[in-house]
PDB file of N, CA and C in Angstrom:
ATOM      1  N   UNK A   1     -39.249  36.494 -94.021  1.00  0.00           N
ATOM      2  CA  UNK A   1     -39.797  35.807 -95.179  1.00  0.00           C
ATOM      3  C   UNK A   1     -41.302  36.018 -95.205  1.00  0.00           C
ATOM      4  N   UNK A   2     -41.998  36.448 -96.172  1.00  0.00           N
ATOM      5  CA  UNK A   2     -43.220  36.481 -96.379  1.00  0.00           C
ATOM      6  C   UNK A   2     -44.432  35.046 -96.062  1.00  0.00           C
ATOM      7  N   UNK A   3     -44.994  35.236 -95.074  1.00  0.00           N
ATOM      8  CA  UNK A   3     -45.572  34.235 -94.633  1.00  0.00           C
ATOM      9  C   UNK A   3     -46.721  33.744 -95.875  1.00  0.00           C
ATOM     10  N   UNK A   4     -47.529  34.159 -96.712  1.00  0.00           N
ATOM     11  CA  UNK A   4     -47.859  33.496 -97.620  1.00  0.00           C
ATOM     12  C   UNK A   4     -46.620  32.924 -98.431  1.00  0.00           C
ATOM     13  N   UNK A   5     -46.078  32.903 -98.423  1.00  0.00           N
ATOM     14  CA  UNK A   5     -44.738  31.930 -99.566  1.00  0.00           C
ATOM     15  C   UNK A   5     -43.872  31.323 -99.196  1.00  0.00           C
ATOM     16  N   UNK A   6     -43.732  30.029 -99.728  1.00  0.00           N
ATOM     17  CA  UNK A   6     -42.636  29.467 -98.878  1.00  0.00           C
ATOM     18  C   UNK A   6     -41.755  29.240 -99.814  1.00  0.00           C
ATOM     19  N   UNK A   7     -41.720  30.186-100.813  1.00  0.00           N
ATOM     20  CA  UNK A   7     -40.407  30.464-101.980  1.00  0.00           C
ATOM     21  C   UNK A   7     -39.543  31.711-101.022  1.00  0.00           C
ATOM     22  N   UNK A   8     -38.412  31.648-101.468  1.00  0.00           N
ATOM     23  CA  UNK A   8     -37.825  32.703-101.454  1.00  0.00           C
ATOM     24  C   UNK A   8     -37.889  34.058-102.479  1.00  0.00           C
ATOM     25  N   UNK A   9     -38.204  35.290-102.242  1.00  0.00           N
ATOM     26  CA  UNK A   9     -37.948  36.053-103.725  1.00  0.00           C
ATOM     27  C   UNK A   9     -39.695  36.434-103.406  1.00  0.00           C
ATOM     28  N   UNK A  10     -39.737  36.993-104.529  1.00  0.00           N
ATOM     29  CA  UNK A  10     -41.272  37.939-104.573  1.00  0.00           C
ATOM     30  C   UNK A  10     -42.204  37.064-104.592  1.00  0.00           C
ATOM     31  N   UNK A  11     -43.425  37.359-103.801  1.00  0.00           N
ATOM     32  CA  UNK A  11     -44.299  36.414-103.347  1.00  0.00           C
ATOM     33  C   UNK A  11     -45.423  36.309-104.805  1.00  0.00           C
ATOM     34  N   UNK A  12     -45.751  35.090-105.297  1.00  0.00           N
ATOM     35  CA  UNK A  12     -46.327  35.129-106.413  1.00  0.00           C
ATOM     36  C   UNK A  12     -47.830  35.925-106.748  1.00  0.00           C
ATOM     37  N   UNK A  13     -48.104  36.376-105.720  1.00  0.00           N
ATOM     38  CA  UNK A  13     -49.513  37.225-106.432  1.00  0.00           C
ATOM     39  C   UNK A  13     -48.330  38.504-106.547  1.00  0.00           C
ATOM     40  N   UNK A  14     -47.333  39.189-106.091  1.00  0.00           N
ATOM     41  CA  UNK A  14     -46.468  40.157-106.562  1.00  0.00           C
ATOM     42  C   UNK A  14     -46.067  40.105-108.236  1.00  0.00           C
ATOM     43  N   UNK A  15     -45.727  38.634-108.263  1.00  0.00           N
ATOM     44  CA  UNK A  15     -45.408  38.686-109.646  1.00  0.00           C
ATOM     45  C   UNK A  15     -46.215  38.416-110.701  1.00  0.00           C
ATOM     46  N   UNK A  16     -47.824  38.135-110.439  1.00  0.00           N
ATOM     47  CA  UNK A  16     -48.349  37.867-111.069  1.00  0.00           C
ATOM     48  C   UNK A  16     -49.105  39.533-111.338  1.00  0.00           C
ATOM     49  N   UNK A  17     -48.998  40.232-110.583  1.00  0.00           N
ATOM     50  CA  UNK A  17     -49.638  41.674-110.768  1.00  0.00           C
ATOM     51  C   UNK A  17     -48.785  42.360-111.874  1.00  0.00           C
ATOM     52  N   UNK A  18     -47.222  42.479-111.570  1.00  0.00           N
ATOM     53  CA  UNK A  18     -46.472  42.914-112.079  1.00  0.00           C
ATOM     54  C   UNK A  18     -46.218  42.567-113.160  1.00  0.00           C
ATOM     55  N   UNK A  19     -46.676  41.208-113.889  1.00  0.00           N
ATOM     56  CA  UNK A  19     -46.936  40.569-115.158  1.00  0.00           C
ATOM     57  C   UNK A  19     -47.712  41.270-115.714  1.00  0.00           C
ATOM     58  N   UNK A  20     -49.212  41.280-115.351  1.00  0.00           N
ATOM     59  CA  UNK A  20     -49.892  42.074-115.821  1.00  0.00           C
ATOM     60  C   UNK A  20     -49.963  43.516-115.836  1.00  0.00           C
ATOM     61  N   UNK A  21     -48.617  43.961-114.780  1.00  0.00           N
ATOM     62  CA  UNK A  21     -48.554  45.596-115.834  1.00  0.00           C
ATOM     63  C   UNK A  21     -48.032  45.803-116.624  1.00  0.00           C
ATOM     64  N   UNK A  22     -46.980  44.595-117.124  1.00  0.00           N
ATOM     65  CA  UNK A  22     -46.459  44.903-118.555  1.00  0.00           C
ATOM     66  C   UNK A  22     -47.012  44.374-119.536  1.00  0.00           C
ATOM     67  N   UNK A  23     -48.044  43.463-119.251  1.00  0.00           N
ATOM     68  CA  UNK A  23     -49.273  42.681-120.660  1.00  0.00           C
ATOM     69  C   UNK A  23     -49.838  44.095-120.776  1.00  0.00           C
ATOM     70  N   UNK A  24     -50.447  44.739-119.698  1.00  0.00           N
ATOM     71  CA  UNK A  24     -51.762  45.962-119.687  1.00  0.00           C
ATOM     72  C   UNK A  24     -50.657  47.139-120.587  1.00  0.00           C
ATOM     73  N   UNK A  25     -49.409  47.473-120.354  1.00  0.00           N
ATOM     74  CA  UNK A  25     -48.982  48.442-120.944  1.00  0.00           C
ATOM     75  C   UNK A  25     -48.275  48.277-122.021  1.00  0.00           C
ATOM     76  N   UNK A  26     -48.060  47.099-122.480  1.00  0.00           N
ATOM     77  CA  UNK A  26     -47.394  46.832-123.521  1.00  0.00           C
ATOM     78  C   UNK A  26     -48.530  46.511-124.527  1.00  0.00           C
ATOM     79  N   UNK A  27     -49.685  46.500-123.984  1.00  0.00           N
ATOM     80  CA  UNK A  27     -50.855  46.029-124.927  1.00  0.00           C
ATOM     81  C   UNK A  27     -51.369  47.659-125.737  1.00  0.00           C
ATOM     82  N   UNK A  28     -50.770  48.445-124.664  1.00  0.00           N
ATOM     83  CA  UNK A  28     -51.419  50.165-124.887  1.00  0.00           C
ATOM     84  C   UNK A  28     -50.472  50.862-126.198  1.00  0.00           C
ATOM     85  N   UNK A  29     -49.236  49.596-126.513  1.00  0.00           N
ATOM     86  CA  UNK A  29     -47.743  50.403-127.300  1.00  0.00           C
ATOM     87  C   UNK A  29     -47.040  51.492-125.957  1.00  0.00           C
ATOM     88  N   UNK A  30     -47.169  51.311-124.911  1.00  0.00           N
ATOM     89  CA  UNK A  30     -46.648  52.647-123.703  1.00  0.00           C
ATOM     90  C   UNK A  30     -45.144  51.895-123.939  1.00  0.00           C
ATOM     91  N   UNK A  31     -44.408  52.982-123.165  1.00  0.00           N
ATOM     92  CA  UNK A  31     -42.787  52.949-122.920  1.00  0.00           C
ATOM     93  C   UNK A  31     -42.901  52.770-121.370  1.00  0.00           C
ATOM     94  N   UNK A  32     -42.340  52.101-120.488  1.00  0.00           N
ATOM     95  CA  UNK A  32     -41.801  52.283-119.094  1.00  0.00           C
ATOM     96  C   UNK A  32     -41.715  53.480-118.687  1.00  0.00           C
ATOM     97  N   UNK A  33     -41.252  54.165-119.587  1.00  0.00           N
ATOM     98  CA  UNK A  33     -40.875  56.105-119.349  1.00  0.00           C
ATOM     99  C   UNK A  33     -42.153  56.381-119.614  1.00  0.00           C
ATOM    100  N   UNK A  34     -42.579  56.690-120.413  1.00  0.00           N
ATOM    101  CA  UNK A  34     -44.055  57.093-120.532  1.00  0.00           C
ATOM    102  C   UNK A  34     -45.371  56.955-119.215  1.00  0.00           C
ATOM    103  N   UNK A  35     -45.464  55.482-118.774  1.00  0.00           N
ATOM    104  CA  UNK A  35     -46.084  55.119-117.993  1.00  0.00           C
ATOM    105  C   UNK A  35     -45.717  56.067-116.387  1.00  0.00           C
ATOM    106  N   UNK A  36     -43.953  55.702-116.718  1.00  0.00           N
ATOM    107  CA  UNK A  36     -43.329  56.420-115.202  1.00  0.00           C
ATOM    108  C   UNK A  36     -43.694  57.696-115.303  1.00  0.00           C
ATOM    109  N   UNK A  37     -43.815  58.755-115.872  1.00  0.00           N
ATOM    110  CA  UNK A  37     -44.101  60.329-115.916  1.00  0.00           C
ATOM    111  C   UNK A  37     -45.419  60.459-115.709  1.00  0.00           C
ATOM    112  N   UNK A  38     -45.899  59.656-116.155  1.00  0.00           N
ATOM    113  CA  UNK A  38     -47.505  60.046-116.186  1.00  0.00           C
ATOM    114  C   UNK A  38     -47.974  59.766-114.690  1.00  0.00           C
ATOM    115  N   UNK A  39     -47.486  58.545-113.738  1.00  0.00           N
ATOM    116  CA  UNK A  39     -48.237  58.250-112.618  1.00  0.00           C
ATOM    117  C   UNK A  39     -46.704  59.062-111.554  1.00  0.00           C
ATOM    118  N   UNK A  40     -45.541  59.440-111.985  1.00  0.00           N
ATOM    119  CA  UNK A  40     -44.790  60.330-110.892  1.00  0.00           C
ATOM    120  C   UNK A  40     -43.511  59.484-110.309  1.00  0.00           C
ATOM    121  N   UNK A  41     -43.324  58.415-111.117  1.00  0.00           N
ATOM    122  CA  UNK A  41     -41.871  57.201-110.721  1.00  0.00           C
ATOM    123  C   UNK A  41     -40.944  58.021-111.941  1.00  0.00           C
ATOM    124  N   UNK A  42     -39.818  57.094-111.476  1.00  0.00           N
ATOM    125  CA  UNK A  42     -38.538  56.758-112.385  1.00  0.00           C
ATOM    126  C   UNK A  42     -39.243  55.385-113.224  1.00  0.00           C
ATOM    127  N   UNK A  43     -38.908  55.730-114.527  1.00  0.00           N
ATOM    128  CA  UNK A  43     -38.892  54.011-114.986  1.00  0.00           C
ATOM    129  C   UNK A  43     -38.317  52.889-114.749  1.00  0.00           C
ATOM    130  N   UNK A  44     -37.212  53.168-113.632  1.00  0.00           N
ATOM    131  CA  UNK A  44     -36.490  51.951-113.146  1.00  0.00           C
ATOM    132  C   UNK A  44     -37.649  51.524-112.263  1.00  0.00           C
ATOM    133  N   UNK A  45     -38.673  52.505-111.811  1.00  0.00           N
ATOM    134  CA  UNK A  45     -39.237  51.994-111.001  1.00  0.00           C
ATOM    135  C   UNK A  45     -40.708  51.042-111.438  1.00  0.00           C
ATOM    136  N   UNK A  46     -41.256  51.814-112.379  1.00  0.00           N
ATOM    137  CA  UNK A  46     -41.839  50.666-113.543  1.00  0.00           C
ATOM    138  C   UNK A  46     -41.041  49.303-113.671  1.00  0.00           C
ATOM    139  N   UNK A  47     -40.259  49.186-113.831  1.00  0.00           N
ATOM    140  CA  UNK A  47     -39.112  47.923-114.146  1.00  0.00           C
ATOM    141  C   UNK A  47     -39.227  47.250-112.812  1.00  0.00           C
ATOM    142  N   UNK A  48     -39.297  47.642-111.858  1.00  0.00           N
ATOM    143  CA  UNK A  48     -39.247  47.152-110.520  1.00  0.00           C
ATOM    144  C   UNK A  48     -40.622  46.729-110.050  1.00  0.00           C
ATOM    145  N   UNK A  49     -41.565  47.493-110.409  1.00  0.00           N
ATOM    146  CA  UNK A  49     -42.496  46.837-109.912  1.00  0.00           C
ATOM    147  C   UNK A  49     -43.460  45.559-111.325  1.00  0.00           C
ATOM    148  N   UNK A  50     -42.893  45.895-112.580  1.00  0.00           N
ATOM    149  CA  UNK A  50     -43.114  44.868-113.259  1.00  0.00           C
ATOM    150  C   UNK A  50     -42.310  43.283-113.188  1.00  0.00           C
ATOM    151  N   UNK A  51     -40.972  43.097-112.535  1.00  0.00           N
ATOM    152  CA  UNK A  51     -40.712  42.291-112.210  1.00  0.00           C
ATOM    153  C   UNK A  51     -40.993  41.587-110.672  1.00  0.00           C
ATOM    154  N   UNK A  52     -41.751  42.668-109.789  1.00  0.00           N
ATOM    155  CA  UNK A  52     -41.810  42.014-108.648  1.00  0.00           C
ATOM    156  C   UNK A  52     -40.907  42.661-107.668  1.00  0.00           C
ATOM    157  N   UNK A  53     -39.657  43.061-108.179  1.00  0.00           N
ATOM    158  CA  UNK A  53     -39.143  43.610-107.403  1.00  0.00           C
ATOM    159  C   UNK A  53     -39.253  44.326-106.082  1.00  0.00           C
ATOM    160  N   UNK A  54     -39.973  44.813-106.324  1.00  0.00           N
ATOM    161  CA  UNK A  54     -40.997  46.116-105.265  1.00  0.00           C
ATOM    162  C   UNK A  54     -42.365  46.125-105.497  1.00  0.00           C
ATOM    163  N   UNK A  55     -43.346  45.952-104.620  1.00  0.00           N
ATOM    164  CA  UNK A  55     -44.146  45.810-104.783  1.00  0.00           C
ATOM    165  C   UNK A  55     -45.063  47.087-104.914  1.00  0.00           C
ATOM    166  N   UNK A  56     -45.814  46.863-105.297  1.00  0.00           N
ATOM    167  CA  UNK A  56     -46.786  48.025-105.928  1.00  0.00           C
ATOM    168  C   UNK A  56     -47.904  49.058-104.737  1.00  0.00           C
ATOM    169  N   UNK A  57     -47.945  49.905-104.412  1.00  0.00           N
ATOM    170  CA  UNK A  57     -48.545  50.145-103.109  1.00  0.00           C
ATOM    171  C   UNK A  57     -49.929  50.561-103.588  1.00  0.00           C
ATOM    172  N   UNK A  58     -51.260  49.990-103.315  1.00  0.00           N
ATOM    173  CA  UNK A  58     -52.510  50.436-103.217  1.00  0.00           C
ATOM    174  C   UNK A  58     -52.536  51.503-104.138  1.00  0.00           C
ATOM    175  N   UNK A  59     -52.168  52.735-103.716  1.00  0.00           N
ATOM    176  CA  UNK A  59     -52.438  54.282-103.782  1.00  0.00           C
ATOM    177  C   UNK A  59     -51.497  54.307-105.865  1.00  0.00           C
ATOM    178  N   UNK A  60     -50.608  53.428-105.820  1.00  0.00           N
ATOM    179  CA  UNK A  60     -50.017  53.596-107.004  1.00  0.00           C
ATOM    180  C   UNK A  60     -50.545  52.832-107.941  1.00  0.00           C
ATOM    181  N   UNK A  61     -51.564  51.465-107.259  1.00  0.00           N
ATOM    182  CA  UNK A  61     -51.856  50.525-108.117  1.00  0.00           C
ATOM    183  C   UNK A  61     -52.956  50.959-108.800  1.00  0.00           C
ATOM    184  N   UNK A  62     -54.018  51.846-108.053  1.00  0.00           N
ATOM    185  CA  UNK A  62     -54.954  52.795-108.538  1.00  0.00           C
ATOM    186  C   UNK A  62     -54.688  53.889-109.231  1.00  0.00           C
ATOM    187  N   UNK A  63     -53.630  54.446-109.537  1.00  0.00           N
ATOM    188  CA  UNK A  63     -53.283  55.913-110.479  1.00  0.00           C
ATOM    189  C   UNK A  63     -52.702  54.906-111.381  1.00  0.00           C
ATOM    190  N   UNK A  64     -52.097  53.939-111.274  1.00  0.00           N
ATOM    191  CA  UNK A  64     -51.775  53.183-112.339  1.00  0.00           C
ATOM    192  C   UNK A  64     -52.956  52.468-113.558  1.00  0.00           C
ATOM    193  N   UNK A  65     -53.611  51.983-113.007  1.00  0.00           N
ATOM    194  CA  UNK A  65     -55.207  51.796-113.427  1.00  0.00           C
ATOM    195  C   UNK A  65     -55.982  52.956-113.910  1.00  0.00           C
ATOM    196  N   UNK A  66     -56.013  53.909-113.451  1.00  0.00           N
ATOM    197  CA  UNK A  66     -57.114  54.960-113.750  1.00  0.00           C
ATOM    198  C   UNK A  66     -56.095  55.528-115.259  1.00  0.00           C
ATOM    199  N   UNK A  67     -54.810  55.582-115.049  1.00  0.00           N
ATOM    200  CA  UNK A  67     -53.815  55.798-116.723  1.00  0.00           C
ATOM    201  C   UNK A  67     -54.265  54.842-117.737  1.00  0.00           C
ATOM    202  N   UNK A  68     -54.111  53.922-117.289  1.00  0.00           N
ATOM    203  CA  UNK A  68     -54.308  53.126-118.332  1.00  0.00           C
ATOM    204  C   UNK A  68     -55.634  52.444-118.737  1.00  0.00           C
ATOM    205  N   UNK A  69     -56.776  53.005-117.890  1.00  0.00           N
ATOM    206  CA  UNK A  69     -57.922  53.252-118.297  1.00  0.00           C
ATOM    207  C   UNK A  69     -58.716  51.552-118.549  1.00  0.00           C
ATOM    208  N   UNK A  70     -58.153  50.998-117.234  1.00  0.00           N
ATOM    209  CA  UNK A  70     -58.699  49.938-116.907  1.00  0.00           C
ATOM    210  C   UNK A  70     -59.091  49.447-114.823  1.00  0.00           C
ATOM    211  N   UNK A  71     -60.109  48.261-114.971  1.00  0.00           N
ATOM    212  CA  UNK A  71     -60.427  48.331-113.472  1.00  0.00           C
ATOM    213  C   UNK A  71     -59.134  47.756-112.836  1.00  0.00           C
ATOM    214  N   UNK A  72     -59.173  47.916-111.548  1.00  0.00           N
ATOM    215  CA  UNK A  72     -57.887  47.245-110.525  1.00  0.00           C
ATOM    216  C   UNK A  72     -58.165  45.665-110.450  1.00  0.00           C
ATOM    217  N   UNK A  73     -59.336  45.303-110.971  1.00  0.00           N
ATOM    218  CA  UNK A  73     -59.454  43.831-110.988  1.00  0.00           C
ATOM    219  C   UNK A  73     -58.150  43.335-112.566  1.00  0.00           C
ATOM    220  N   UNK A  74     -58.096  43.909-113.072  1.00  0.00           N
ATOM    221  CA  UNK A  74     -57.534  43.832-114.494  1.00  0.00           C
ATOM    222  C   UNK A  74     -55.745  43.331-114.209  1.00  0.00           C
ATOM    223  N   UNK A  75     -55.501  43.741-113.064  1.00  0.00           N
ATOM    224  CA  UNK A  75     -54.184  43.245-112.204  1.00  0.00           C
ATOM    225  C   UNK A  75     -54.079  41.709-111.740  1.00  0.00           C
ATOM    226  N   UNK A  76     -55.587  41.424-111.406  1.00  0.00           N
ATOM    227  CA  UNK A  76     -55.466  39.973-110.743  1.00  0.00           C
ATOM    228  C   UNK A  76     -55.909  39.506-111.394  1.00  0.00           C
ATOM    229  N   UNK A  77     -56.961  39.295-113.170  1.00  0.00           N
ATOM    230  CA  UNK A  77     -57.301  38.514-113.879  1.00  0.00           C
ATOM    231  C   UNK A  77     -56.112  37.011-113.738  1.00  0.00           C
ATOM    232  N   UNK A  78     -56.927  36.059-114.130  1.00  0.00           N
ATOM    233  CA  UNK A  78     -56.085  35.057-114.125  1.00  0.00           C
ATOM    234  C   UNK A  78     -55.475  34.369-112.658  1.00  0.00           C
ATOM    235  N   UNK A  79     -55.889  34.739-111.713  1.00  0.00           N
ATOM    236  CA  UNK A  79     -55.061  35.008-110.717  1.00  0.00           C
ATOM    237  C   UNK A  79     -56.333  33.988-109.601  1.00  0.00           C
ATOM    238  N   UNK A  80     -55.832  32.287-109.727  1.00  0.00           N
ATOM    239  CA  UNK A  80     -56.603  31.820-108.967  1.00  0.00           C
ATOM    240  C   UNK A  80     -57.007  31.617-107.044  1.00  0.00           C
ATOM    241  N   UNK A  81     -58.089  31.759-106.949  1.00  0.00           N
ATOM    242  CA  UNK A  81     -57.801  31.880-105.060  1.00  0.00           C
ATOM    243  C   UNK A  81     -57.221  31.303-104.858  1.00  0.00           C
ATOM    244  N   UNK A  82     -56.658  29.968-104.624  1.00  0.00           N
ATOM    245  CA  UNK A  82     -55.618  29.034-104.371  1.00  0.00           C
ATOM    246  C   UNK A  82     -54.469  29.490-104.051  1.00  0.00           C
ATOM    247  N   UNK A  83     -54.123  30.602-105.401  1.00  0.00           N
ATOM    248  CA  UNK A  83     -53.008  30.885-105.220  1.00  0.00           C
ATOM    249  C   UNK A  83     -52.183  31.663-103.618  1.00  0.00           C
ATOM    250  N   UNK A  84     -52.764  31.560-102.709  1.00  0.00           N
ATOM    251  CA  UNK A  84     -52.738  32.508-101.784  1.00  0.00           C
ATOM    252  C   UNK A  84     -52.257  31.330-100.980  1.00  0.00           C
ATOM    253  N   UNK A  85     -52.894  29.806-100.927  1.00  0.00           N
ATOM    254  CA  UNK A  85     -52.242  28.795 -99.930  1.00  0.00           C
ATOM    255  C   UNK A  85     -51.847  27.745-100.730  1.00  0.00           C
ATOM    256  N   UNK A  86     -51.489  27.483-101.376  1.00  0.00           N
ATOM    257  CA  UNK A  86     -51.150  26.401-101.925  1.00  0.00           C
ATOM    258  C   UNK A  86     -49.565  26.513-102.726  1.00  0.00           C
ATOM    259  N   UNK A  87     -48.570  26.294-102.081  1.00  0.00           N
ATOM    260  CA  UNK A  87     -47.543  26.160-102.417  1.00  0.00           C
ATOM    261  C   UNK A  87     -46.950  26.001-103.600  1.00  0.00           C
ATOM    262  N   UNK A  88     -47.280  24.699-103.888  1.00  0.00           N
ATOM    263  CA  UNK A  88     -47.978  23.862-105.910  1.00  0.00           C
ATOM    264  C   UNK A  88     -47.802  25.219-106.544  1.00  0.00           C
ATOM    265  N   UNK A  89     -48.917  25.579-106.469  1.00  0.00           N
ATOM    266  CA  UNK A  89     -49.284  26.904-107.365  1.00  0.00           C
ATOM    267  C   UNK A  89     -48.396  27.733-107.223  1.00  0.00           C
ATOM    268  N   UNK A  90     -47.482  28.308-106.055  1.00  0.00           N
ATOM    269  CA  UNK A  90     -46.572  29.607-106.013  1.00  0.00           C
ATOM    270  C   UNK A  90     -45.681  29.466-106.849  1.00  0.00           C
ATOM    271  N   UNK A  91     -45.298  27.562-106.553  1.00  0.00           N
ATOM    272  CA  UNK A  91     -43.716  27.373-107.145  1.00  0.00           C
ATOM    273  C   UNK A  91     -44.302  27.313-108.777  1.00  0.00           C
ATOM    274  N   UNK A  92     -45.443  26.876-109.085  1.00  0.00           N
ATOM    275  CA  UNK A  92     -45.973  26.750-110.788  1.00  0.00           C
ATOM    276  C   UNK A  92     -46.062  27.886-111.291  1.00  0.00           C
ATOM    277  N   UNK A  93     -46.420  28.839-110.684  1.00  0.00           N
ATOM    278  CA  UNK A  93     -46.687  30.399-110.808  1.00  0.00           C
ATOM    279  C   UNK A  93     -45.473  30.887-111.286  1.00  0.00           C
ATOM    280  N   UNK A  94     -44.433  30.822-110.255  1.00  0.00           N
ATOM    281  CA  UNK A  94     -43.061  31.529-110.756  1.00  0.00           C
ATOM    282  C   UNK A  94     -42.189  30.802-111.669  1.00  0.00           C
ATOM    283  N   UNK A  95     -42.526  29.304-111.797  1.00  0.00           N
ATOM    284  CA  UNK A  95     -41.605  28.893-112.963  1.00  0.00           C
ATOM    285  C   UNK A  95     -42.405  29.061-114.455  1.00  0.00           C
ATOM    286  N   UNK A  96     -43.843  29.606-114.340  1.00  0.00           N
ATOM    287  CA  UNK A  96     -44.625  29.978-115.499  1.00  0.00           C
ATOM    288  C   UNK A  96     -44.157  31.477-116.218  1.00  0.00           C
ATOM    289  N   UNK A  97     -44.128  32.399-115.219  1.00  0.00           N
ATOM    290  CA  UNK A  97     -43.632  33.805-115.367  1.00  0.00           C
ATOM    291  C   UNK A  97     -42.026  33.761-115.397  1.00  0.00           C
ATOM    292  N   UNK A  98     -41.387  33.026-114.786  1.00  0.00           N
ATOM    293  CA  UNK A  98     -40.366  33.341-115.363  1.00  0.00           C
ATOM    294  C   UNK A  98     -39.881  32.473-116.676  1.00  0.00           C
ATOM    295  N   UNK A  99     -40.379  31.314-117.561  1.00  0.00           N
ATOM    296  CA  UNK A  99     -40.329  31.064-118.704  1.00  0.00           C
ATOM    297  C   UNK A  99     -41.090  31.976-119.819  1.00  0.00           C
ATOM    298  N   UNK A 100     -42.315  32.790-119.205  1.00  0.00           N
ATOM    299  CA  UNK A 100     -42.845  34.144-120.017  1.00  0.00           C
ATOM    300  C   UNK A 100     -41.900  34.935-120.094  1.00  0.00           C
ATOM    301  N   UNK A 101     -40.626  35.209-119.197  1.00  0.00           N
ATOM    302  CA  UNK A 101     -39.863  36.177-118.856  1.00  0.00           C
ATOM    303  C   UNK A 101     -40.423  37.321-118.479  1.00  0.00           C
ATOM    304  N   UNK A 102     -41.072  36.634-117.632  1.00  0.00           N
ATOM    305  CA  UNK A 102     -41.814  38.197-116.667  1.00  0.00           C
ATOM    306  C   UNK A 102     -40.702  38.510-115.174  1.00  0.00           C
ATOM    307  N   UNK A 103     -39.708  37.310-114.801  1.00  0.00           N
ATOM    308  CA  UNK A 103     -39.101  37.543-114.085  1.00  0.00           C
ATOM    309  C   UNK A 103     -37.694  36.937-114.544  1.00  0.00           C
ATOM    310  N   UNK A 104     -37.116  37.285-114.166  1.00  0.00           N
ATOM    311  CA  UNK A 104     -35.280  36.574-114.591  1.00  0.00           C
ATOM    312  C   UNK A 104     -34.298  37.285-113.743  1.00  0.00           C
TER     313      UNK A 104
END
Protein backbone atom coordinates (compact mmCIF):
# COMPACT_ATOMS: atom_id res chain seq x y z
CA UNK A 1 0.00 0.00 0.00
CA UNK A 2 1.35 3.34 -0.79
CA UNK A 3 2.58 4.91 2.32
CA UNK A 4 1.40 8.48 1.58
CA UNK A 5 -2.37 7.15 1.41
CA UNK A 6 -4.31 5.54 3.56
CA UNK A 7 -7.03 5.01 0.76
CA UNK A 8 -6.87 2.12 -1.13
CA UNK A 9 -6.56 2.67 -5.13
CA UNK A 10 -4.39 5.50 -6.74
CA UNK A 11 -2.78 7.75 -4.42
CA UNK A 12 -4.44 11.25 -4.79
CA UNK A 13 -1.67 13.51 -6.14
CA UNK A 14 -1.83 10.41 -9.01
CA UNK A 15 -5.22 11.37 -9.62
CA UNK A 16 -5.05 14.72 -9.36
CA UNK A 17 -2.18 14.88 -12.18
CA UNK A 18 -4.07 12.61 -14.32
CA UNK A 19 -7.12 15.03 -14.01
CA UNK A 20 -5.21 17.54 -15.25
CA UNK A 21 -4.08 15.69 -18.34
CA UNK A 22 -7.37 15.44 -19.52
CA UNK A 23 -8.46 19.31 -18.49
CA UNK A 24 -4.78 20.24 -20.35
CA UNK A 25 -5.78 18.03 -23.44
CA UNK A 26 -9.19 18.31 -23.72
CA UNK A 27 -8.73 22.09 -23.40
CA UNK A 28 -6.23 21.70 -26.72
CA UNK A 29 -9.66 19.76 -28.71
CA UNK A 30 -6.65 16.58 -28.72
CA UNK A 31 -8.00 12.88 -29.03
CA UNK A 32 -6.31 10.27 -26.50
CA UNK A 33 -4.96 8.84 -29.91
CA UNK A 34 -3.56 11.90 -30.98
CA UNK A 35 -1.83 12.74 -27.70
CA UNK A 36 -0.73 8.76 -27.59
CA UNK A 37 1.25 8.97 -31.11
CA UNK A 38 2.71 12.02 -30.60
CA UNK A 39 4.54 11.22 -27.07
CA UNK A 40 4.98 7.03 -28.27
CA UNK A 41 1.91 5.13 -25.95
CA UNK A 42 -1.19 3.25 -26.92
CA UNK A 43 -4.18 5.42 -26.03
CA UNK A 44 -5.30 2.90 -23.62
CA UNK A 45 -2.39 4.13 -22.13
CA UNK A 46 -3.42 7.86 -22.11
CA UNK A 47 -6.70 6.43 -20.51
CA UNK A 48 -4.60 4.89 -17.87
CA UNK A 49 -2.65 7.38 -16.87
CA UNK A 50 -5.60 9.98 -17.00
CA UNK A 51 -7.51 7.96 -14.60
CA UNK A 52 -4.70 7.16 -12.27
CA UNK A 53 -4.43 3.97 -13.24
CA UNK A 54 -0.71 3.94 -13.91
CA UNK A 55 1.11 6.41 -13.00
CA UNK A 56 2.89 8.75 -15.12
CA UNK A 57 6.82 8.38 -15.11
CA UNK A 58 8.99 11.71 -14.91
CA UNK A 59 10.59 11.15 -18.41
CA UNK A 60 6.80 10.86 -19.91
CA UNK A 61 5.41 13.60 -17.76
CA UNK A 62 7.95 15.95 -19.48
CA UNK A 63 7.40 14.87 -23.33
CA UNK A 64 3.93 15.10 -22.28
CA UNK A 65 4.29 18.81 -21.30
CA UNK A 66 6.73 19.93 -23.86
CA UNK A 67 3.45 18.47 -26.59
CA UNK A 68 1.23 20.24 -25.21
CA UNK A 69 3.22 23.23 -24.84
CA UNK A 70 2.82 23.87 -21.24
CA UNK A 71 5.18 23.94 -17.81
CA UNK A 72 5.25 20.55 -15.61
CA UNK A 73 3.97 22.80 -12.85
CA UNK A 74 0.62 22.94 -15.02
CA UNK A 75 0.08 19.09 -13.69
CA UNK A 76 0.02 20.11 -10.03
CA UNK A 77 -1.88 23.53 -10.32
CA UNK A 78 -4.50 23.34 -7.75
CA UNK A 79 -2.79 20.78 -5.96
CA UNK A 80 -2.47 21.85 -2.17
CA UNK A 81 0.80 20.89 0.07
CA UNK A 82 -1.38 19.30 2.53
CA UNK A 83 -2.35 17.15 0.21
CA UNK A 84 0.66 14.87 0.72
CA UNK A 85 -0.31 14.28 4.74
CA UNK A 86 -3.47 14.86 5.49
CA UNK A 87 -5.83 12.12 4.97
CA UNK A 88 -9.14 14.70 5.00
CA UNK A 89 -7.83 15.91 1.85
CA UNK A 90 -6.94 12.39 0.02
CA UNK A 91 -10.37 11.02 0.89
CA UNK A 92 -11.95 14.87 -0.32
CA UNK A 93 -9.67 14.73 -3.25
CA UNK A 94 -10.95 11.42 -4.61
CA UNK A 95 -14.58 11.84 -3.83
CA UNK A 96 -14.12 15.43 -5.74
CA UNK A 97 -12.54 13.74 -8.95
CA UNK A 98 -14.50 11.09 -8.98
CA UNK A 99 -17.95 13.19 -8.94
CA UNK A 100 -15.89 15.34 -11.89
CA UNK A 101 -15.62 11.83 -13.30
CA UNK A 102 -12.07 11.96 -13.52
CA UNK A 103 -12.11 8.52 -11.91
CA UNK A 104 -14.97 5.76 -11.86
Amino acid sequence: MNTLSSLDGPDPVDLHVGARLRALRSSRRMSQTSLANAVGVSFQQIQKYERATNRISASMLYGIARYLAVPLAAFFEGLPDTALGDPQYQEAEVERLAADGAIG
